[in-house]
Protein backbone atom coordinates (compact mmCIF):
# COMPACT_ATOMS: atom_id res chain seq x y z
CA UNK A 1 -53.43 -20.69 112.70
CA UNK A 2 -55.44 -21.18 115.60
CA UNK A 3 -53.82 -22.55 118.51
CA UNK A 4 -56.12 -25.03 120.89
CA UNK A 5 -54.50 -23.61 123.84
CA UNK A 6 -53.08 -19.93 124.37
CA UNK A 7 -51.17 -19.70 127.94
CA UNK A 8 -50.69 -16.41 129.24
CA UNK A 9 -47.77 -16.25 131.54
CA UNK A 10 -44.49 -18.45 131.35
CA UNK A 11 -43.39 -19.23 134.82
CA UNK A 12 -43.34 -22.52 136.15
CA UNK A 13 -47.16 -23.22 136.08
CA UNK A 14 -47.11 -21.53 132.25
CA UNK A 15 -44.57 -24.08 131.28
CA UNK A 16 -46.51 -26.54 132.78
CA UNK A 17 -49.24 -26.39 130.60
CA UNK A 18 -47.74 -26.11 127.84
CA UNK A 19 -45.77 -29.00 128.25
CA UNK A 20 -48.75 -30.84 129.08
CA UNK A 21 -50.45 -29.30 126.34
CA UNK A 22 -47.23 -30.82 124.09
CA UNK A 23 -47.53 -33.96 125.68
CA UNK A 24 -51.04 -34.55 124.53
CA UNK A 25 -50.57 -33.43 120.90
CA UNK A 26 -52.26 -30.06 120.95
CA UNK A 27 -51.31 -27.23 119.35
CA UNK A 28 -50.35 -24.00 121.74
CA UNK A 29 -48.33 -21.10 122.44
CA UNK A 30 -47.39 -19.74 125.78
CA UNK A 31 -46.83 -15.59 125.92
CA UNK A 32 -45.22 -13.70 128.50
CA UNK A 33 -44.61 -9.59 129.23
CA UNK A 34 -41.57 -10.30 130.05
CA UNK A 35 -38.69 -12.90 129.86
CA UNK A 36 -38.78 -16.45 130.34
CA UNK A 37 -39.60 -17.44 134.51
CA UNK A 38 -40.08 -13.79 134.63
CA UNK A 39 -40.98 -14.06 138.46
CA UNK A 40 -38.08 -16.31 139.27
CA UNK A 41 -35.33 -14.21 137.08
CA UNK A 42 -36.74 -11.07 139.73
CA UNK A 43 -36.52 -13.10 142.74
CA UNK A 44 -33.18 -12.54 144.98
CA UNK A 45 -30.34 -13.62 143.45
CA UNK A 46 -29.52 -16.32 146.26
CA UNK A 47 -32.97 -17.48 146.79
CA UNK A 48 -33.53 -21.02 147.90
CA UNK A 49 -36.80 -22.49 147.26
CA UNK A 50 -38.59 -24.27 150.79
CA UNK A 51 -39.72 -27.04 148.91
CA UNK A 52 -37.85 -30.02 148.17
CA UNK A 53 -36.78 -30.93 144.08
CA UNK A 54 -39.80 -33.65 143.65
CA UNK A 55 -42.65 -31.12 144.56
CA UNK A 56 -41.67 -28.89 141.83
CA UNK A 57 -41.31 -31.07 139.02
CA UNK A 58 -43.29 -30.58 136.04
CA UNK A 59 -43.64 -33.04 133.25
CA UNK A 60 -42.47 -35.52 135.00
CA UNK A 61 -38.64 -34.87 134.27
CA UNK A 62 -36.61 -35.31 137.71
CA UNK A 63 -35.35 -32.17 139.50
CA UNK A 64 -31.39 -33.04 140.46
CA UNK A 65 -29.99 -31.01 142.86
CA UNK A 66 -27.02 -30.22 144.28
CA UNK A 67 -28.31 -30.29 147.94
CA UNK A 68 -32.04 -31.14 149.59
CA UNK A 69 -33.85 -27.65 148.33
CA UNK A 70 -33.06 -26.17 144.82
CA UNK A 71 -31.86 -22.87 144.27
CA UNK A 72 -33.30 -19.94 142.25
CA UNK A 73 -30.42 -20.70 139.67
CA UNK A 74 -31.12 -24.24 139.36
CA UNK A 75 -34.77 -23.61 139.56
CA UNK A 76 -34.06 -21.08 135.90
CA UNK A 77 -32.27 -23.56 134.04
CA UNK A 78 -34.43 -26.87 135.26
CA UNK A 79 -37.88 -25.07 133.79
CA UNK A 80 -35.83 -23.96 131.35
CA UNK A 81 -34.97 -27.05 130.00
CA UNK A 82 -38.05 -29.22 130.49
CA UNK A 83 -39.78 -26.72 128.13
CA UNK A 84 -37.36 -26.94 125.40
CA UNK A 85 -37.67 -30.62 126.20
CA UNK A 86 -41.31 -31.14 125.14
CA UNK A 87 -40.70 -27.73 122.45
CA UNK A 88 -43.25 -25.41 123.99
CA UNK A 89 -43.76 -23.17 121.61
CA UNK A 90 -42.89 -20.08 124.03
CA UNK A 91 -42.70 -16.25 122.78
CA UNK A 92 -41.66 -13.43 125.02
CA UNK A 93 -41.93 -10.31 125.62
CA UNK A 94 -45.15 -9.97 123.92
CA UNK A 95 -48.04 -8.71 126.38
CA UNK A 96 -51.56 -9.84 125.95
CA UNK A 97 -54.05 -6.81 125.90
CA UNK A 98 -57.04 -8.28 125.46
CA UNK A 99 -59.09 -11.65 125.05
CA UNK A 100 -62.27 -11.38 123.37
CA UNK A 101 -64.51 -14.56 122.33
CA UNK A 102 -64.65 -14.86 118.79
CA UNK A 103 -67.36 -17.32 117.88
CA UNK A 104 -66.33 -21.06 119.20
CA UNK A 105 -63.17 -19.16 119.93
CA UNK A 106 -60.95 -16.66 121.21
CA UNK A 107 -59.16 -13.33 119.37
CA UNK A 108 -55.91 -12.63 121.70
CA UNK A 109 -54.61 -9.07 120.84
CA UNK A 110 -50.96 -8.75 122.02
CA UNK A 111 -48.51 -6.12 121.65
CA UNK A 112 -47.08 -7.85 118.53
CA UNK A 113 -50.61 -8.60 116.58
CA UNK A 114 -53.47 -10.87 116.98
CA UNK A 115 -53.73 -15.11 118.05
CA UNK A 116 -56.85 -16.89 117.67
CA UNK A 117 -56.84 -19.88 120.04
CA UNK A 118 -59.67 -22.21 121.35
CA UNK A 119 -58.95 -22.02 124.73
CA UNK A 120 -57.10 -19.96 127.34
CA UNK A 121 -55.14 -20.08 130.57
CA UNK A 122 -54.27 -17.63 132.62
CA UNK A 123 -51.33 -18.81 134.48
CA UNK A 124 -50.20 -14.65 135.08
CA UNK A 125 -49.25 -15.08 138.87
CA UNK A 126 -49.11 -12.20 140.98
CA UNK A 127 -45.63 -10.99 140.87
CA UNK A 128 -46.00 -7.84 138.76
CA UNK A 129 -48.25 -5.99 140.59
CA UNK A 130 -47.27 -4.92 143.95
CA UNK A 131 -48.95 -3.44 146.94
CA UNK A 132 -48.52 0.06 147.11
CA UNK A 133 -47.90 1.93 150.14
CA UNK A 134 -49.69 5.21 148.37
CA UNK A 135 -48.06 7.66 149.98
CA UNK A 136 -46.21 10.88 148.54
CA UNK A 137 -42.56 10.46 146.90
CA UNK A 138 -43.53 6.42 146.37
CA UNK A 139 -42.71 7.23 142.92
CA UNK A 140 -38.81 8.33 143.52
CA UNK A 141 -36.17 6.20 141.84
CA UNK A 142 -34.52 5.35 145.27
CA UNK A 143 -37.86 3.16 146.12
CA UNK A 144 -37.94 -0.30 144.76
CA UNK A 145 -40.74 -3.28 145.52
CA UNK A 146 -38.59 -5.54 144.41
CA UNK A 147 -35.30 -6.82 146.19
CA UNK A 148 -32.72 -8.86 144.49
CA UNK A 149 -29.22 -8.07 146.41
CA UNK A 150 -27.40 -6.20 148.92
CA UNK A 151 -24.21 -4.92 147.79
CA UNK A 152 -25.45 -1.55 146.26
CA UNK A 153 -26.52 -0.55 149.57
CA UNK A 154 -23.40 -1.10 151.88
CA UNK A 155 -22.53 2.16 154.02
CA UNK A 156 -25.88 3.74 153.21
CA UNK A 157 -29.18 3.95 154.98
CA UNK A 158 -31.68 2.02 154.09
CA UNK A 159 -35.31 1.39 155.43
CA UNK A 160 -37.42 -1.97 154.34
CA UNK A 161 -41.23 -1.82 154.75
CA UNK A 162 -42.81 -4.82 155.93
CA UNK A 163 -42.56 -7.82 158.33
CA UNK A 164 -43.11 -11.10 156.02
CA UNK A 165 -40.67 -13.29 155.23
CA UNK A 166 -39.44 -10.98 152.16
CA UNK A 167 -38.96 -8.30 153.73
CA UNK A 168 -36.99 -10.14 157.22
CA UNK A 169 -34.60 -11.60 154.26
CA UNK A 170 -33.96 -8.31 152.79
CA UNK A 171 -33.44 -7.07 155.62
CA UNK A 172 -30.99 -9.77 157.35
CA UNK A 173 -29.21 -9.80 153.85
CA UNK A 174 -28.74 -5.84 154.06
CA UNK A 175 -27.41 -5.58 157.48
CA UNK A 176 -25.07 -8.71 156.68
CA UNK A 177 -23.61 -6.97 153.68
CA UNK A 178 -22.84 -3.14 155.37
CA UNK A 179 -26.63 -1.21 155.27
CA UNK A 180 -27.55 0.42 158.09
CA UNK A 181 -30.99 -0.85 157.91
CA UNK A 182 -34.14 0.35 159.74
CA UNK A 183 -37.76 -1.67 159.10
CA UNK A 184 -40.97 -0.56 159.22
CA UNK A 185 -43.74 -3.00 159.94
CA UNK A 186 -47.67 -2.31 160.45
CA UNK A 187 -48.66 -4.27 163.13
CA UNK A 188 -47.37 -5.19 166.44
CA UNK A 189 -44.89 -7.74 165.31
CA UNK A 190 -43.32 -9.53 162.84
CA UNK A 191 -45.66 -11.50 160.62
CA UNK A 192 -46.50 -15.06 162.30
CA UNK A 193 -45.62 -16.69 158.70
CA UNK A 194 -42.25 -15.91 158.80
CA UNK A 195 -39.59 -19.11 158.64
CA UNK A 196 -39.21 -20.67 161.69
CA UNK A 197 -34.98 -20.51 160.97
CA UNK A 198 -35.23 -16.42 160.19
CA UNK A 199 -37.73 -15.39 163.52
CA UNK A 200 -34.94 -16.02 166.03
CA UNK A 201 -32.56 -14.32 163.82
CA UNK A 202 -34.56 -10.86 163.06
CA UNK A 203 -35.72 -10.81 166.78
CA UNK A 204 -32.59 -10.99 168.04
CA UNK A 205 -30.37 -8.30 165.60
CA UNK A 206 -33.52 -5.83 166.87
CA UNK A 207 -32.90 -6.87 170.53
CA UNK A 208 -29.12 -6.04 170.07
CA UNK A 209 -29.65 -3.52 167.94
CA UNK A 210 -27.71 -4.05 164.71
CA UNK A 211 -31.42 -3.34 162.87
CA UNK A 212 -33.91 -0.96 164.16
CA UNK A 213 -37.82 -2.10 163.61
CA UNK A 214 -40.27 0.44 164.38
CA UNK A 215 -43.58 -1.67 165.08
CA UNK A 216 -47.16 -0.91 164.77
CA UNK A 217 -45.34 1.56 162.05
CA UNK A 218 -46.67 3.24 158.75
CA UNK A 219 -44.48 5.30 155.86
CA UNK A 220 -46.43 8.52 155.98
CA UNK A 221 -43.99 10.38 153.04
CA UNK A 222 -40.68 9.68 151.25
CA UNK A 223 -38.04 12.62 150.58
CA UNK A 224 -35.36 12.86 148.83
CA UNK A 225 -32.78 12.10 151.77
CA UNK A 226 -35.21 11.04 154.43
CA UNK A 227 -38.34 9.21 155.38
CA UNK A 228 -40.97 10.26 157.62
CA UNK A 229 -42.81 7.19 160.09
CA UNK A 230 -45.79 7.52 161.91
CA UNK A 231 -46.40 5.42 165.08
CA UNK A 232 -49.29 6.61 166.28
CA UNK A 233 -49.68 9.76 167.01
CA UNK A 234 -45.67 10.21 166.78
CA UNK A 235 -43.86 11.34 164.03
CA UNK A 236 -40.65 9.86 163.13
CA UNK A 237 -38.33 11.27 160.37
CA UNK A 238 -35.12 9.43 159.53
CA UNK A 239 -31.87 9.75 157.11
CA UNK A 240 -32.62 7.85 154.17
CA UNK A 241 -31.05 6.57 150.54
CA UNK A 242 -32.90 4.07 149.57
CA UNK A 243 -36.53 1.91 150.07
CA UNK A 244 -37.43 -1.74 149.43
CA UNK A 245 -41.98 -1.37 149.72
CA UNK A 246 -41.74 -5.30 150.32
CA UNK A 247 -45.16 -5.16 151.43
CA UNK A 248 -46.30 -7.92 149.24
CA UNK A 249 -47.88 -8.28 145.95
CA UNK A 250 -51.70 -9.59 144.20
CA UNK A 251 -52.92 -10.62 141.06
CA UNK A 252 -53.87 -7.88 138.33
CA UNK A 253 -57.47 -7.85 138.74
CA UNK A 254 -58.37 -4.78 136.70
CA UNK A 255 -56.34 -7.39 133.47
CA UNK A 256 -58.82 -10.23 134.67
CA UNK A 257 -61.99 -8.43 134.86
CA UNK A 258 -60.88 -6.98 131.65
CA UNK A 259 -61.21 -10.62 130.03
CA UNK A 260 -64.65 -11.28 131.56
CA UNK A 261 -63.57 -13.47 134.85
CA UNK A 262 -65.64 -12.90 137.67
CA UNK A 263 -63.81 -11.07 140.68
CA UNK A 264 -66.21 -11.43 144.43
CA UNK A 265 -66.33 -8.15 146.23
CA UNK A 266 -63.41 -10.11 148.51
CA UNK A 267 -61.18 -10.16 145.43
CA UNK A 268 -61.62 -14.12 145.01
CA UNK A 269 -61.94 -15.68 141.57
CA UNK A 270 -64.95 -17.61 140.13
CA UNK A 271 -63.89 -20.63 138.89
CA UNK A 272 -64.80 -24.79 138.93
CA UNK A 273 -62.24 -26.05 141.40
CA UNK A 274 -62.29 -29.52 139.24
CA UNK A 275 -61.16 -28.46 136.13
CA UNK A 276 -59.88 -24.58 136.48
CA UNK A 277 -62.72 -23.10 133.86
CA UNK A 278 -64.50 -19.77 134.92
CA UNK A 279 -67.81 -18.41 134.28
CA UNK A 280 -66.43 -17.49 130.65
CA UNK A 281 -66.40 -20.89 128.63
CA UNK A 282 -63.40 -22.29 127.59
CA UNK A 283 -61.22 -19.79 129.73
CA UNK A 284 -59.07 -20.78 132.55
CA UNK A 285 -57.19 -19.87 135.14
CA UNK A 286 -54.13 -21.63 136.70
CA UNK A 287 -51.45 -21.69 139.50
CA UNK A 288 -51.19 -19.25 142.24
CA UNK A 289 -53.19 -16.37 140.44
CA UNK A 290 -56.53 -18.58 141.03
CA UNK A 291 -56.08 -17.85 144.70
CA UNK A 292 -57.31 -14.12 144.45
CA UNK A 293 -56.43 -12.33 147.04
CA UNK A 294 -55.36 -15.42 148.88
CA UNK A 295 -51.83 -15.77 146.90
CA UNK A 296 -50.39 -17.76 150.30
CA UNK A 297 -52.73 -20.70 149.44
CA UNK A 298 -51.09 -21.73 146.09
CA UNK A 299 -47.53 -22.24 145.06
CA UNK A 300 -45.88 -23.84 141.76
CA UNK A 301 -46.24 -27.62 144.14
CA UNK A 302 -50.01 -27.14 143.76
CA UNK A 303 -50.29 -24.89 141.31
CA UNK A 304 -48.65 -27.02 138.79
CA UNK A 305 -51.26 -29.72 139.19
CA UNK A 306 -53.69 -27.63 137.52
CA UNK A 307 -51.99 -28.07 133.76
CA UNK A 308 -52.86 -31.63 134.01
CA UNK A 309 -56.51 -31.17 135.23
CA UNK A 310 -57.30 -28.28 132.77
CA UNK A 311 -55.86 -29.95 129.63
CA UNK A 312 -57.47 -33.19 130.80
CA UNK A 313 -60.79 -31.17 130.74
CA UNK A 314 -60.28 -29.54 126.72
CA UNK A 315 -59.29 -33.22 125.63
CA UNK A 316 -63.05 -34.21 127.18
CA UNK A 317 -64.43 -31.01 125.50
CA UNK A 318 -62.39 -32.00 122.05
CA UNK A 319 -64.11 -35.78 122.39
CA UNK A 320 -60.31 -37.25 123.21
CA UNK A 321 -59.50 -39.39 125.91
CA UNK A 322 -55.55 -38.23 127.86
CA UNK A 323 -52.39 -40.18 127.21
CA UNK A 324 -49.26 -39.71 128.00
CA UNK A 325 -47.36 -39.39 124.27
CA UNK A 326 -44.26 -37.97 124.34
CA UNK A 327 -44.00 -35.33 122.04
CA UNK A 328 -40.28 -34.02 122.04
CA UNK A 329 -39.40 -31.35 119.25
CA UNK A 330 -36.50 -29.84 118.45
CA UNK A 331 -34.47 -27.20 120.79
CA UNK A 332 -34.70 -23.86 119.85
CA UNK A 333 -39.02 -23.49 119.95
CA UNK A 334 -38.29 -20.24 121.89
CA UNK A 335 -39.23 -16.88 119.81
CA UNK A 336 -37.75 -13.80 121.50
CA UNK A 337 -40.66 -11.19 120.58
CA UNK A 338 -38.32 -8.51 122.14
């Protein structure tokens, strides 16, 4: 079979067009690495989103809360359920490899055999591939770029790299739940994104003490029971057990210059802004991963818009004018590649 749309990634934006996709009648299947809302299910486990319920809806199913901003939880089970919904036809872990045009066409090698689809979106994200510090022991199983809780870490010593709003959270959440925790940030001060509710509160456990921050601070190595800081021409070595790297994360560019998208020398993407499609015909790109190197400039609230303008734009291609049918299918459209 060949499918007119093949999504690659299934978090919110993923889901989004393939329920769009459903609504309109075409045939599709959306593949993922990893599990279902693989980005969410990795994000702390008490997470709270900033946006309110309405500006993450997708498919036009209602987000009901419990309170004014949804939690990570609710966030799982409400894309969850919209998909099954509209029975996008969703299969995970299965990674793509490669996309290669294959006359009007595409051939989509995976780790689990080969797709054909008309078109594609790449709705990947930027969540798997984080910014390494590159330094020596980076690659010890006490560091981790990804935080989810604290309560591994009470009565130990821990040091967080970076000054965003991840790594302020981590922090806050470490020293609240019995880390002694130390940060380590690059420039002179804490990022000037950071929420306006957690800047007061990081500022002032470093004033008092209860968290050191070393500013204008880089990780120069990582041993087994300590970590060595430079600040300028100082070097710093501390007790250590364990690292969170939050220094952010970016798309996998080597993955889309593999499929033939054009990456600027600035790490931007080449795309039409109208309808999502890149230099390559009939591929596209959607949500926050069309943002480059920018990933702060797109979220799942505007990211999500991009199902409905790049499905809009194969229906022109395919001769068809959009509707709105509602095509529900039975629960259960989820295949578990695993």
């Amino acid at each position: 079979m060949k499918y007119d749309i093949l999504v690659i990634g299934a978090g919110p934006v993923g889901l989004a067009c393939g329920v769009e996709a459903a609504r309109q009648g075409l045939s599709h299947l959306v593949l993922d690495r990893g599990s279902l809302l693989n980005t969410l299910r990795r994000w702390p486990t008490y997470t709270v989103f900033f946006s309110t319920p309405d500006l993450l809806e997708i498919g036009g199913v209602p987000f009901v809360t419990a309170s004014g901003k949804p939690s990570r939880r609710e966030g799982l089970v409400y894309y969850r359920k919209v998909a099954e919904r509209f029975g996008v036809n969703v299969r995970t872990f299965e990674a793509v490899d490669s996309v290669a045009r294959d006359g009007r066409g595409f051939r989509v090698t995976t780790s689990k055999g080969v797709v054909e689809a008309r078109h594609v979106v790449v709705a990947t994200g930027f969540f798997d591939t984080p910014n390494l510090l590159g330094v020596p022991g980076e690659e010890l199983p006490k560091v981790s770029h990804y935080y989810t809780e604290p309560f591994a870490h009470a009565g130990r010593d821990v040091l967080v790299v970076g000054g965003k709003n991840s790594a302020v959270e981590a922090a806050l959440d470490l020293h609240r739940n019995g880390a002694r925790v130390t940060m380590a940030v690059r420039g002179p001060s804490f990022g000037r994104s950071v929420k306006y509710w957690l800047a007061p509160d990081i500022e002032n456990r470093v004033k008092e003490g209860s968290i050191r921050a070393y500013l204008g601070t880089a990780v120069a190595e990582i041993l087994e029971g300590s970590v060595r800081l430079l600040r300028g021409e100082e070097a710093i070595e501390l007790p250590n057990d364990h690292v969170f790297a939050l220094t952010g994360y970016r798309p996998d560019f080597p993955f889309l210059r593999s499929l033939g998208i054009e990456v600027t020398s600035d790490l931007h993407l080449v795309f039409d802004e109208r309808s999502m499609e890149t230099t390559v015909p009939d591929l596209y790109v959607a949500g926050v991963v069309a943002a480059g190197v920018d990933i702060g400039k797109l979220f799942i609230e505007n990211g999500r818009n991009h199902a409905v303008e790049i499905v809009r734009d194969i229906l022109r291609k395919m001769g068809r004018t959009p509707g709105s049918p509602l095509v529900e299918r039975p629960i259960g459209a989820f295949q578990d590649g695993e």
